[in-house]
N, C-alpha and C. Protein backbone atom coordinates (compact mmCIF):
# COMPACT_ATOMS: atom_id res chain seq x y z
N UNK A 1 28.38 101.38 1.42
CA UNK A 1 27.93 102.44 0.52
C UNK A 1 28.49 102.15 -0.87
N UNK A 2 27.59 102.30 -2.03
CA UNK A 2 28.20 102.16 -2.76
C UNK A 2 29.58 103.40 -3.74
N UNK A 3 29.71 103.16 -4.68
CA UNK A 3 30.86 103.79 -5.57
C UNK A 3 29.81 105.27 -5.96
N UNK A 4 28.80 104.96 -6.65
CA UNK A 4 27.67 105.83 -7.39
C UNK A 4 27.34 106.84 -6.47
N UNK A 5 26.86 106.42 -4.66
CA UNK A 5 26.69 107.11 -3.70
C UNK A 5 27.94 107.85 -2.96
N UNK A 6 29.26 107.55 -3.22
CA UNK A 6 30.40 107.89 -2.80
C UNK A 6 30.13 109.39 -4.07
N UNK A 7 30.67 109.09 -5.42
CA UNK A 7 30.71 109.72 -6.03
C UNK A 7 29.86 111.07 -6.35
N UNK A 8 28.40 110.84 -5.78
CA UNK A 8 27.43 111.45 -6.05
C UNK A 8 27.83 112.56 -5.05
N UNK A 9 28.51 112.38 -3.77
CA UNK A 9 28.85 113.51 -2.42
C UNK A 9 29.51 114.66 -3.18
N UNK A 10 29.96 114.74 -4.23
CA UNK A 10 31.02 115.57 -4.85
C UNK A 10 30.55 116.33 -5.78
N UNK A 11 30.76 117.52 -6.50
CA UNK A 11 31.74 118.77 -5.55
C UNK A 11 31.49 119.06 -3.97
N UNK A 12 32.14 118.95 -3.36
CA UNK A 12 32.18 119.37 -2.03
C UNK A 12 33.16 120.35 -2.26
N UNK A 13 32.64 121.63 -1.48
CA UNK A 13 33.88 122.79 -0.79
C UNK A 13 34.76 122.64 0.33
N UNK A 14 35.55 122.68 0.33
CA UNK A 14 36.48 122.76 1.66
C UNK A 14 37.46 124.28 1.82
N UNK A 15 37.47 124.83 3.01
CA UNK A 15 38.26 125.84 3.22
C UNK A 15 39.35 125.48 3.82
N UNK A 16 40.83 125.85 3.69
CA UNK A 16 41.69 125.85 4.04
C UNK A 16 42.55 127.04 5.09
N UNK A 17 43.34 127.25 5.12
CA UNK A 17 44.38 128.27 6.09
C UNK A 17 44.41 129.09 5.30
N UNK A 18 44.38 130.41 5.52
CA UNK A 18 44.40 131.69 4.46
C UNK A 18 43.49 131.73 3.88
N UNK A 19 42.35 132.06 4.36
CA UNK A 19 40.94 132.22 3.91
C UNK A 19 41.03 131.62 2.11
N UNK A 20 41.53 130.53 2.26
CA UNK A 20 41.43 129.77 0.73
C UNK A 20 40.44 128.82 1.00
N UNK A 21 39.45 128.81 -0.25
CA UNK A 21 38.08 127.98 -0.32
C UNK A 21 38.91 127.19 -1.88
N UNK A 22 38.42 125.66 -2.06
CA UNK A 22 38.81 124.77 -3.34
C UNK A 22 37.48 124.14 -3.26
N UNK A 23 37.39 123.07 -4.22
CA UNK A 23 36.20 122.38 -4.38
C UNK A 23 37.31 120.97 -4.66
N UNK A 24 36.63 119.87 -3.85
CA UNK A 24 37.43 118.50 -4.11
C UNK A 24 35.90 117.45 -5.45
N UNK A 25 36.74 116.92 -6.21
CA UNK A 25 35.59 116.13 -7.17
C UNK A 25 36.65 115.01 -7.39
N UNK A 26 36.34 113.72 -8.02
CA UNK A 26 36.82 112.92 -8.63
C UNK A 26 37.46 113.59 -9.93
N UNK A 27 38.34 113.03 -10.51
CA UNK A 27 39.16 113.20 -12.00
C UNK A 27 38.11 112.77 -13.36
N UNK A 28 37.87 113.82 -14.03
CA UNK A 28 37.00 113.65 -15.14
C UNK A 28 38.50 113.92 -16.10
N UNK A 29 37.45 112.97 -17.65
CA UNK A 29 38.06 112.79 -18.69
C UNK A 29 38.73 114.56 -19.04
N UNK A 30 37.84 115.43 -19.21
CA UNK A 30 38.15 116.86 -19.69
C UNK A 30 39.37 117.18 -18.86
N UNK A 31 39.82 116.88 -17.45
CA UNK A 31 40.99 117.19 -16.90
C UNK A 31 42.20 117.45 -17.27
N UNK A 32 42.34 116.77 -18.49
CA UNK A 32 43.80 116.16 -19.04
C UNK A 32 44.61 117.13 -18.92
N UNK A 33 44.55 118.42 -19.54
CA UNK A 33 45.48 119.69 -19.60
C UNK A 33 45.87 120.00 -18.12
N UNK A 34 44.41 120.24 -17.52
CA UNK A 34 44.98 120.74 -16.13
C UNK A 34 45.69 119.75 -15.37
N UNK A 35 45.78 118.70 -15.71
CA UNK A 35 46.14 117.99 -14.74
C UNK A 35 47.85 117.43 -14.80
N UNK A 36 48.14 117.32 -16.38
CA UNK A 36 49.21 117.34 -17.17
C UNK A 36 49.97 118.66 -16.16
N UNK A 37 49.18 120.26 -16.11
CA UNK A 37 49.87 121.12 -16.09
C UNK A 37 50.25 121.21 -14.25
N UNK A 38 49.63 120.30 -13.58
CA UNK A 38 49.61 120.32 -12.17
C UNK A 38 51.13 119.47 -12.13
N UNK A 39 50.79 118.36 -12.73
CA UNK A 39 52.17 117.94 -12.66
C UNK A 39 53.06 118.38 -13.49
N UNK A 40 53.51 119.11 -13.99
CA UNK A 40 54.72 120.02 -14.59
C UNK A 40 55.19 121.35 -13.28
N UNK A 41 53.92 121.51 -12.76
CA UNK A 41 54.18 122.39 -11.65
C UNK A 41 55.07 121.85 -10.33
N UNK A 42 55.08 120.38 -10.15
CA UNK A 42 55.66 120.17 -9.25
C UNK A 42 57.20 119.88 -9.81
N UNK A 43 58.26 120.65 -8.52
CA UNK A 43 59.95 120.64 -9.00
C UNK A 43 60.23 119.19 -9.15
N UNK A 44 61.40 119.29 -10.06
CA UNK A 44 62.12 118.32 -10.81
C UNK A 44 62.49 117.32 -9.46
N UNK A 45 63.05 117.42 -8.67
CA UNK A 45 63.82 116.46 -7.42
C UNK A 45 62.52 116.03 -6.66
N UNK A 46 60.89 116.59 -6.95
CA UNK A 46 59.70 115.72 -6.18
C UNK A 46 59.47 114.95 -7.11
N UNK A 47 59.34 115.03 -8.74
CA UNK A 47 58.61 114.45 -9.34
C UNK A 47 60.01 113.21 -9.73
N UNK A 48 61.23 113.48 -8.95
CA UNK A 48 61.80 112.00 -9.14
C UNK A 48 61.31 110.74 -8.18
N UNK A 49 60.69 110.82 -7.52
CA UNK A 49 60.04 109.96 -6.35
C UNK A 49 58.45 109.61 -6.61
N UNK A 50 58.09 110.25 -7.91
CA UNK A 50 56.70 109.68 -8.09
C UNK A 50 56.69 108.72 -9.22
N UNK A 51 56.21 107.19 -9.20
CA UNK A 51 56.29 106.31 -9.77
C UNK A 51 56.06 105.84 -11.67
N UNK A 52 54.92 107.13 -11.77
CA UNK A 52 54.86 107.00 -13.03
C UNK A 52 55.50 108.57 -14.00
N UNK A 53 55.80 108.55 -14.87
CA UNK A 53 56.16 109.88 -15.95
C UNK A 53 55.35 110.44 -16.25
N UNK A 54 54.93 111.91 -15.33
CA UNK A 54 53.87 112.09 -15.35
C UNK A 54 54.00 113.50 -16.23
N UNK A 55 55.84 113.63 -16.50
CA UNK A 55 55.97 114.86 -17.15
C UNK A 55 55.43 114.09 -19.06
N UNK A 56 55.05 113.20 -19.27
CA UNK A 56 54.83 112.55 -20.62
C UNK A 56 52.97 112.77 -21.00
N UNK A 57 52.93 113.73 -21.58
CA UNK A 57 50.99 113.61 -21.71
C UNK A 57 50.44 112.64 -22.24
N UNK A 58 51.68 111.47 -22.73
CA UNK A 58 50.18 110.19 -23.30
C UNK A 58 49.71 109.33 -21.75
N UNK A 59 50.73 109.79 -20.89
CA UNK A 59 50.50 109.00 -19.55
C UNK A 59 49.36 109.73 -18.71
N UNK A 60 49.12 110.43 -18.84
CA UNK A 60 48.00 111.65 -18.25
C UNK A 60 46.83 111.48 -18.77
N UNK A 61 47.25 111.38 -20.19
CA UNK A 61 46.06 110.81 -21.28
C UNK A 61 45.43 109.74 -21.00
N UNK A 62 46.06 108.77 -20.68
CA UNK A 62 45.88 107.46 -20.77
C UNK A 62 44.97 107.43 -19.50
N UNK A 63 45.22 107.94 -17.99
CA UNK A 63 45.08 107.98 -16.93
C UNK A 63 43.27 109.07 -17.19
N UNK A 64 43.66 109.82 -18.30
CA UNK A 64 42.18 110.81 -18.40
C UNK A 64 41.22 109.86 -19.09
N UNK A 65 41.36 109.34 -20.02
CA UNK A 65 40.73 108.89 -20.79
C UNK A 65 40.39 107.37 -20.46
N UNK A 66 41.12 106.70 -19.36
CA UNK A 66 40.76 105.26 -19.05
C UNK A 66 40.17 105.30 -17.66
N UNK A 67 39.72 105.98 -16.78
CA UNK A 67 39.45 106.24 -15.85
C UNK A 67 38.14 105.44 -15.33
N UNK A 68 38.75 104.32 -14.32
CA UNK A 68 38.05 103.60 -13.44
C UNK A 68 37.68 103.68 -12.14
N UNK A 69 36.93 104.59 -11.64
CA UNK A 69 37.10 105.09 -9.90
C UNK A 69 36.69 103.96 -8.85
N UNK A 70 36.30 102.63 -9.49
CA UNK A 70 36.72 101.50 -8.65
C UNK A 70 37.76 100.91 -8.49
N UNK A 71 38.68 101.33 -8.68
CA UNK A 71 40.24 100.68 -9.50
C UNK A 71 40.83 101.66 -8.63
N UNK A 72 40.94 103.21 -8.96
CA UNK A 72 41.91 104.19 -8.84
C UNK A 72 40.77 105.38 -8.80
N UNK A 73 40.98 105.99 -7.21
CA UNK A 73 39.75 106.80 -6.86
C UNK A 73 40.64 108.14 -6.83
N UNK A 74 41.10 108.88 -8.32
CA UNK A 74 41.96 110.25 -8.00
C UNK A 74 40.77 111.15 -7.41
N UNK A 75 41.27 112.10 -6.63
CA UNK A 75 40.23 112.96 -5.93
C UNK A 75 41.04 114.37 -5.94
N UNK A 76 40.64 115.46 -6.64
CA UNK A 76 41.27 116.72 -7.11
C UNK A 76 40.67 117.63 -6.67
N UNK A 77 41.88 118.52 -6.01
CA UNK A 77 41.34 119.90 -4.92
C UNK A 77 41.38 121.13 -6.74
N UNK A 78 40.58 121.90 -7.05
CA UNK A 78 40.26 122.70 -7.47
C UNK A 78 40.22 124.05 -7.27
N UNK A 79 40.94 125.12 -7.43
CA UNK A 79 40.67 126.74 -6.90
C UNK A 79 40.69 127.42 -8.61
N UNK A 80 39.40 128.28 -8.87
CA UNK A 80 39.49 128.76 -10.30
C UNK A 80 39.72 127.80 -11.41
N UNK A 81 39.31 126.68 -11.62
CA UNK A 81 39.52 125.26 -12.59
C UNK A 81 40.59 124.97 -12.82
N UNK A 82 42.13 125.50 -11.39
CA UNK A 82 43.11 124.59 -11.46
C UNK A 82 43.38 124.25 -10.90
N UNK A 83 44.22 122.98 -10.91
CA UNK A 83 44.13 121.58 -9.99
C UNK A 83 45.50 122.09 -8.89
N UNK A 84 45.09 122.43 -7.97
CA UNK A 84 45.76 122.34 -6.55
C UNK A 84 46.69 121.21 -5.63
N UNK A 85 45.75 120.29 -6.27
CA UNK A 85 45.85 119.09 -5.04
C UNK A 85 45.22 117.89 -5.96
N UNK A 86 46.12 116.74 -5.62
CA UNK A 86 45.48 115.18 -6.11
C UNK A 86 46.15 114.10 -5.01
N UNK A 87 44.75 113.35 -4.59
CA UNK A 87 45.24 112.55 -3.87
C UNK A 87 44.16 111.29 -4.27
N UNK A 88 44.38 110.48 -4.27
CA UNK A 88 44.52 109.15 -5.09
C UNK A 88 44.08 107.90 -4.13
N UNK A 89 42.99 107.05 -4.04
CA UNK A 89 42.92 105.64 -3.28
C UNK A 89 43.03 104.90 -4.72
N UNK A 90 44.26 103.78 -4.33
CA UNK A 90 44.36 102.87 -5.22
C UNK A 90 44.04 101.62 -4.89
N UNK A 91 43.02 100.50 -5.72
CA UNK A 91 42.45 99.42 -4.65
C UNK A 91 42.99 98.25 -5.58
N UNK A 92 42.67 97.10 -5.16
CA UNK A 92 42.99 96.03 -6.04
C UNK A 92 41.36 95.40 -5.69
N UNK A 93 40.81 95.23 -7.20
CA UNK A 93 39.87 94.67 -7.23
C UNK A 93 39.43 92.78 -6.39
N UNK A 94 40.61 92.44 -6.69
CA UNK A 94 40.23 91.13 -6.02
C UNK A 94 41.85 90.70 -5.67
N UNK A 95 42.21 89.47 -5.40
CA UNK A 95 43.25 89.08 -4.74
C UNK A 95 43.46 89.09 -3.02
N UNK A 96 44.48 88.88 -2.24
CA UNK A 96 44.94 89.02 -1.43
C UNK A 96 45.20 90.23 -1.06
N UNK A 97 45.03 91.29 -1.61
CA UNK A 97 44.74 92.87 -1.15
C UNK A 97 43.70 93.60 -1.22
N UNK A 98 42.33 92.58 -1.66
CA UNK A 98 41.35 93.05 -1.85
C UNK A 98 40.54 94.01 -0.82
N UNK A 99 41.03 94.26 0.89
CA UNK A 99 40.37 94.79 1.53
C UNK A 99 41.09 95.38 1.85
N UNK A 100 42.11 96.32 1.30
CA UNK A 100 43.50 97.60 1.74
C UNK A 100 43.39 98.34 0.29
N UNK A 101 43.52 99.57 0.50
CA UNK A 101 43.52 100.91 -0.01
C UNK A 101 44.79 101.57 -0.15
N UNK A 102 45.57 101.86 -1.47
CA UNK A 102 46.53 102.90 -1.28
C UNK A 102 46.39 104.21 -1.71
N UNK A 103 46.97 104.82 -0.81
CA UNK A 103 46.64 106.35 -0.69
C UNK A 103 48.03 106.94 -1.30
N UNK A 104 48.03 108.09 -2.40
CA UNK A 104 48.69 108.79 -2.10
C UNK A 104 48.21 110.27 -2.48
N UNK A 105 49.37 111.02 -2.39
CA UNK A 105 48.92 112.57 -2.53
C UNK A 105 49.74 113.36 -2.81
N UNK A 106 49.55 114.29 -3.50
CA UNK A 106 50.37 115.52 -4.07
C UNK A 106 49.62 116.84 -3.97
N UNK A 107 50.29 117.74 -3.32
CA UNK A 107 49.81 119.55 -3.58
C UNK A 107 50.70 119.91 -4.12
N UNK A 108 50.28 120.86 -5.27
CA UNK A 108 51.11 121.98 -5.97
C UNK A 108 52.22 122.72 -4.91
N UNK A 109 52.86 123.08 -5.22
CA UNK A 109 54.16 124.27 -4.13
C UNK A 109 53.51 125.49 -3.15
N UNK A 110 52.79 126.01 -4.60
CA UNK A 110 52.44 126.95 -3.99
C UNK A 110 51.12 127.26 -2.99
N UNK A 111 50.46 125.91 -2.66
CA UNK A 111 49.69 125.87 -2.01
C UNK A 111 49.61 124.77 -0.74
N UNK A 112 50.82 124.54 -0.71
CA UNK A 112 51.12 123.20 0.40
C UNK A 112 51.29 124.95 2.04
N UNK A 113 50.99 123.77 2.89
CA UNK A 113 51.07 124.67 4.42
C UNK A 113 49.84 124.97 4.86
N UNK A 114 49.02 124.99 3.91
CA UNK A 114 47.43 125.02 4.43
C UNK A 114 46.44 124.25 5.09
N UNK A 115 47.17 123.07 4.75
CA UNK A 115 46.12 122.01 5.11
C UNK A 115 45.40 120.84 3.95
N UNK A 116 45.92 121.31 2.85
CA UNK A 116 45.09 120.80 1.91
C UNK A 116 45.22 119.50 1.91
N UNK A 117 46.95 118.69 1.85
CA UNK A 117 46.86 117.68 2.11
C UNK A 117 46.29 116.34 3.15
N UNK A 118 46.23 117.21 4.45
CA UNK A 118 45.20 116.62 5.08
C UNK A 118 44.18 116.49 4.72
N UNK A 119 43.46 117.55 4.52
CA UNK A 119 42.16 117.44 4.32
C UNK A 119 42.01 116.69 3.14
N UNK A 120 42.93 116.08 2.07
CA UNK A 120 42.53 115.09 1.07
C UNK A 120 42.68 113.73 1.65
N UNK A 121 43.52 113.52 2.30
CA UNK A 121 43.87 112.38 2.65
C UNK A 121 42.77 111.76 3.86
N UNK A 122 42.29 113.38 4.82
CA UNK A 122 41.23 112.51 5.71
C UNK A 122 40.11 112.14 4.26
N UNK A 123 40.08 112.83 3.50
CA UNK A 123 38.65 112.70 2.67
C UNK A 123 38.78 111.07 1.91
N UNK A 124 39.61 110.60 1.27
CA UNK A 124 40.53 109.51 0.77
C UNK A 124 40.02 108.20 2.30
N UNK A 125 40.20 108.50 3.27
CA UNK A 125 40.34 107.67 3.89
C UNK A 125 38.81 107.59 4.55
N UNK A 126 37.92 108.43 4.16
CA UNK A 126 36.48 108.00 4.39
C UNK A 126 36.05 108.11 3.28
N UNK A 127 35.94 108.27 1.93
CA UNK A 127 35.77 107.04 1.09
C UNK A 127 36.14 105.65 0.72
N UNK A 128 37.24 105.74 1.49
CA UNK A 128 38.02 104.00 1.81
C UNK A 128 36.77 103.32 2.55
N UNK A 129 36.86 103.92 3.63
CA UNK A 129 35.77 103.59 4.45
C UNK A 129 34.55 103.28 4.01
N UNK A 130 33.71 104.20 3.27
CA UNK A 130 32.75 104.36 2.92
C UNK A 130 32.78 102.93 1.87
N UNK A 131 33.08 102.75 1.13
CA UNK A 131 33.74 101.90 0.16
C UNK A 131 33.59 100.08 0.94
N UNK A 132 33.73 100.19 2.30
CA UNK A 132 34.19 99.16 2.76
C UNK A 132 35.62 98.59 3.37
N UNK A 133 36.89 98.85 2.60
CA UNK A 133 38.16 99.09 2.75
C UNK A 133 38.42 98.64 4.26
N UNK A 134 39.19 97.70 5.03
CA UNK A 134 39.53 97.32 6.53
C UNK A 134 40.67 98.33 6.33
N UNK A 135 41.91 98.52 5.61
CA UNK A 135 43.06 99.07 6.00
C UNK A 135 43.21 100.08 4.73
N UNK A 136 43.99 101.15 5.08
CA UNK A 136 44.73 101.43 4.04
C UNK A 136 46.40 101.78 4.57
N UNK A 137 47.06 101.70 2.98
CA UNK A 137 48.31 102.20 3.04
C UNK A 137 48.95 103.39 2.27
N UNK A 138 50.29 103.61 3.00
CA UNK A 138 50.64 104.88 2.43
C UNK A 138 52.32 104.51 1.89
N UNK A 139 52.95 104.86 0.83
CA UNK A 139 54.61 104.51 0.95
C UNK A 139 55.26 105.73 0.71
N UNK A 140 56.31 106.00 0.84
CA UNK A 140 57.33 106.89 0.84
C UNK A 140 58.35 106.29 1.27
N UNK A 141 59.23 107.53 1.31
CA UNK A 141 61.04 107.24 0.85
C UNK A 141 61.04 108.35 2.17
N UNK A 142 62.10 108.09 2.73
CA UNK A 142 62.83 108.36 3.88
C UNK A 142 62.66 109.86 4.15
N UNK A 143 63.25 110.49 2.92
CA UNK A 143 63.07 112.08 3.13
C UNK A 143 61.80 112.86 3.20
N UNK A 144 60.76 112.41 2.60
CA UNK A 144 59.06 112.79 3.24
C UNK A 144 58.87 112.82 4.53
N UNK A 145 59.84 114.10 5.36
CA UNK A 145 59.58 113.43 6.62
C UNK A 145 58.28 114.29 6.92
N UNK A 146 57.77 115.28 6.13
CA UNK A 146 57.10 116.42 6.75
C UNK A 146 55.48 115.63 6.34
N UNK A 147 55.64 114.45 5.31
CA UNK A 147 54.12 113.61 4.50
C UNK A 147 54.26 112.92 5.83
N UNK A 148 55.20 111.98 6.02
CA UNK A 148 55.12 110.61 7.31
C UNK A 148 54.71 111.42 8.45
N UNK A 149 55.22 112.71 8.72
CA UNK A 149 54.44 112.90 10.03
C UNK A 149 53.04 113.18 9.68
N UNK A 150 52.74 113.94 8.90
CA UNK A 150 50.81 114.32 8.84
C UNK A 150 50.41 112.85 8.72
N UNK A 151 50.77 112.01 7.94
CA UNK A 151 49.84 110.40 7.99
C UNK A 151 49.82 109.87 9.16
N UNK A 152 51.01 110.09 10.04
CA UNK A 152 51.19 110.00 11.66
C UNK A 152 50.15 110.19 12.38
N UNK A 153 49.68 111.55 12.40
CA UNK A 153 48.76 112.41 12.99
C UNK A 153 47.97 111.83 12.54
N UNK A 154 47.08 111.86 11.10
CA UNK A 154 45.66 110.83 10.96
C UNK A 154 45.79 109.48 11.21
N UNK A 155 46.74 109.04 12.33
CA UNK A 155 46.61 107.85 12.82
C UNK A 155 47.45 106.82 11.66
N UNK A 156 48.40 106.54 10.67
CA UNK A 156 48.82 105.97 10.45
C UNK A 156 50.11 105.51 11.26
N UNK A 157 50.23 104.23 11.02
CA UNK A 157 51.81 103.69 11.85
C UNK A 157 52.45 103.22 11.06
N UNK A 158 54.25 103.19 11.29
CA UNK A 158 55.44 102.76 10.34
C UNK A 158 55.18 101.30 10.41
N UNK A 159 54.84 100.58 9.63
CA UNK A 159 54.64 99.51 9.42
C UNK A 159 56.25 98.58 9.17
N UNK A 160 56.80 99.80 8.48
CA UNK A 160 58.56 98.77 8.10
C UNK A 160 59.27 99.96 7.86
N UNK A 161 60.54 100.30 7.91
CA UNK A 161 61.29 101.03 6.96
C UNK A 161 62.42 100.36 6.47
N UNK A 162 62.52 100.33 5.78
CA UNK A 162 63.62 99.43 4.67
C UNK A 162 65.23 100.38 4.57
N UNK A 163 66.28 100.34 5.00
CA UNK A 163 67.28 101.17 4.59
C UNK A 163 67.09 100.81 2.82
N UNK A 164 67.78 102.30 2.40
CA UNK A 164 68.44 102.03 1.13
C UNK A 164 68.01 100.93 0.12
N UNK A 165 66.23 101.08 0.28
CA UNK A 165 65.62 99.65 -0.58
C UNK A 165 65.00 100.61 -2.11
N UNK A 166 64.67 101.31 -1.99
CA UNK A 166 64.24 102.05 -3.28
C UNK A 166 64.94 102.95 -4.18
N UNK A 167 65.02 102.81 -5.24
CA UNK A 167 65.99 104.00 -6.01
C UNK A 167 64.63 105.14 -6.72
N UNK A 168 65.30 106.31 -7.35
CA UNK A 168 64.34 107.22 -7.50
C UNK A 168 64.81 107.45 -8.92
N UNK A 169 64.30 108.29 -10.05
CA UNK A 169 64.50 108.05 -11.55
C UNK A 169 66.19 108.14 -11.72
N UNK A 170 67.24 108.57 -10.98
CA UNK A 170 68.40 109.16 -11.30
C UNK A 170 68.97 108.10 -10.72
N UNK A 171 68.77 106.79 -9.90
CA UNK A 171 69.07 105.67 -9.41
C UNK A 171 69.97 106.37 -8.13
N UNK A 172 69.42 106.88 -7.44
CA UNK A 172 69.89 107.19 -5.98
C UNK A 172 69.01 106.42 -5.38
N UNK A 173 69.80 105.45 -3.76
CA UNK A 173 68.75 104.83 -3.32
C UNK A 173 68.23 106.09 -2.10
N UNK A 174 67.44 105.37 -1.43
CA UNK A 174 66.63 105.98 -0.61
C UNK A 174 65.74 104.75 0.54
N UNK A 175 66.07 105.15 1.83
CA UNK A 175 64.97 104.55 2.71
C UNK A 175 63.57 104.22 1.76
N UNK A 176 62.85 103.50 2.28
CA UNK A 176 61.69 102.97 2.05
C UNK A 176 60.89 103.28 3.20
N UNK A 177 59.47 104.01 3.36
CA UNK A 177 58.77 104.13 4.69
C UNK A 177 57.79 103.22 4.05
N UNK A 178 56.56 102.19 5.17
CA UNK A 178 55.61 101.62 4.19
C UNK A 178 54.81 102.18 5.76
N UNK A 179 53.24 102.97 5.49
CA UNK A 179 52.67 103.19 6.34
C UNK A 179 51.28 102.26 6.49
N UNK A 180 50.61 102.22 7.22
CA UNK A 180 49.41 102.13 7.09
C UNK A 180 48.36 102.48 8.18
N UNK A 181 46.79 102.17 8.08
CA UNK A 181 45.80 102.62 9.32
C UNK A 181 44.29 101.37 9.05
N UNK A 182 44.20 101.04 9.99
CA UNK A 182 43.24 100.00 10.16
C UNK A 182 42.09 100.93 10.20
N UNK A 183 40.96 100.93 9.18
CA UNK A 183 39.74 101.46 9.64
C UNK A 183 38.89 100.99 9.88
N UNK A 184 38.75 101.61 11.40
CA UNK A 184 37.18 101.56 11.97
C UNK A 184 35.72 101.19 11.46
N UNK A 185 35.70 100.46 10.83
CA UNK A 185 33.97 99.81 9.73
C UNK A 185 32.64 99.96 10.85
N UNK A 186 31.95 101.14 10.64
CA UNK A 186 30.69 100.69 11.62
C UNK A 186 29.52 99.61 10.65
N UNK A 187 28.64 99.63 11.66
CA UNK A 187 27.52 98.71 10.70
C UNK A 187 27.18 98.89 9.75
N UNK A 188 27.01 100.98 9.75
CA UNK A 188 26.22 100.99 8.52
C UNK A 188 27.27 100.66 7.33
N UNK A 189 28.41 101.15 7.30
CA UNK A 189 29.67 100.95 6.31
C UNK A 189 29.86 99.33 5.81
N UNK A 190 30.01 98.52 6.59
CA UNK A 190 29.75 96.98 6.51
C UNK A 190 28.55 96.68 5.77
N UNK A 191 27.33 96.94 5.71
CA UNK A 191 26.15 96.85 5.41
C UNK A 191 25.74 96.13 5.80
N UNK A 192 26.00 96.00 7.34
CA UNK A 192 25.39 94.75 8.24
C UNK A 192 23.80 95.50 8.86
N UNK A 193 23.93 96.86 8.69
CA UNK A 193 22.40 97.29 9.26
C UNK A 193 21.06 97.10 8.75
């Protein structure tokens, strides 16, 4: 399937736990504020474990305004035009990783326990699919134990854990988890039909 036909599925609604309804879409340029303000919402000791400075708006900017969804497929849960939920397939266009997907994901505080993160991450992992994608992966740090188990459940396995291999912005180390999940390609996904 292609990117155009992936993309075209969206807005989709999804309901969650607590009679909460969101709408999931890809990351448009206009996002920037809300999305800047999604990540300011998450506490200081999560946003030391996420890789880029996301409390900095030229980095948000940069990420709004350069936006390649063959590259980096952000996918944003929506309730009232603010951003809930972002969960992310990151691909490498060509190389030796050309057929693995990385996934990650973030919910706001006040809306984690519902489900949302699943339900981005199954969605993430059938546009992987859809896409073509044989594997994807997931990483985290030791203390995500409550993320490693839900990727568990959608069928991911501990691929490695590393003692004390990663540090986080304040240079504390931390376990390393590296996950991943082999997907299932039918014909039509292959485009062998």
């Amino acid at each position: 399937m292609s990117l155009d036909m992936v993309v075209d599925g969206y807005p989709r609604q999804v309901a969650l736990k607590g009679d909460l309804k969101c709408h999931l879409r890809p990351l448009e340029a206009s996002d920037e504020l809300a999305f800047h303000e999604f990540f300011l919402a998450i506490p200081t000791e999560e946003r030391m474990f996420i890789k880029h400075r996301v409390t900095e708006p030229e980095v948000i900017h940069d990420w709004c305004q350069s936006i390649d969804l063959g590259r980096n497929f952000p996918l944003l849960a929506l309730q009232d035009g603010r951003i809930i939920g972002a969960a992310t397939l990151h691909q490498q266009l060509g190389g030796w990783k050309r057929h693995i997907g990385r996934i990650s994901v973030l919910v706001h505080p006040k809306f984690r326990g519902r489900g949302l993160a699943k339900n981005m991450v199954s969605e993430i992992i059938e546009v992987a699919r859809s896409l073509g994608l044989e594997k994807v992966e997931a990483e985290f740090i030791g203390e995500q134990e409550a993320a490693i188990r839900m990727f568990a459940m959608l069928g991911f396995s501990t691929l490695a854990r590393l003692p004390d291999y990663v540090k986080d912005m304040q240079a504390v180390t931390h376990d390393y988890v590296f996950m991943g999940l082999d997907l299932v390609t039918d014909e039509e996904y292959a485009g062998m039909g």
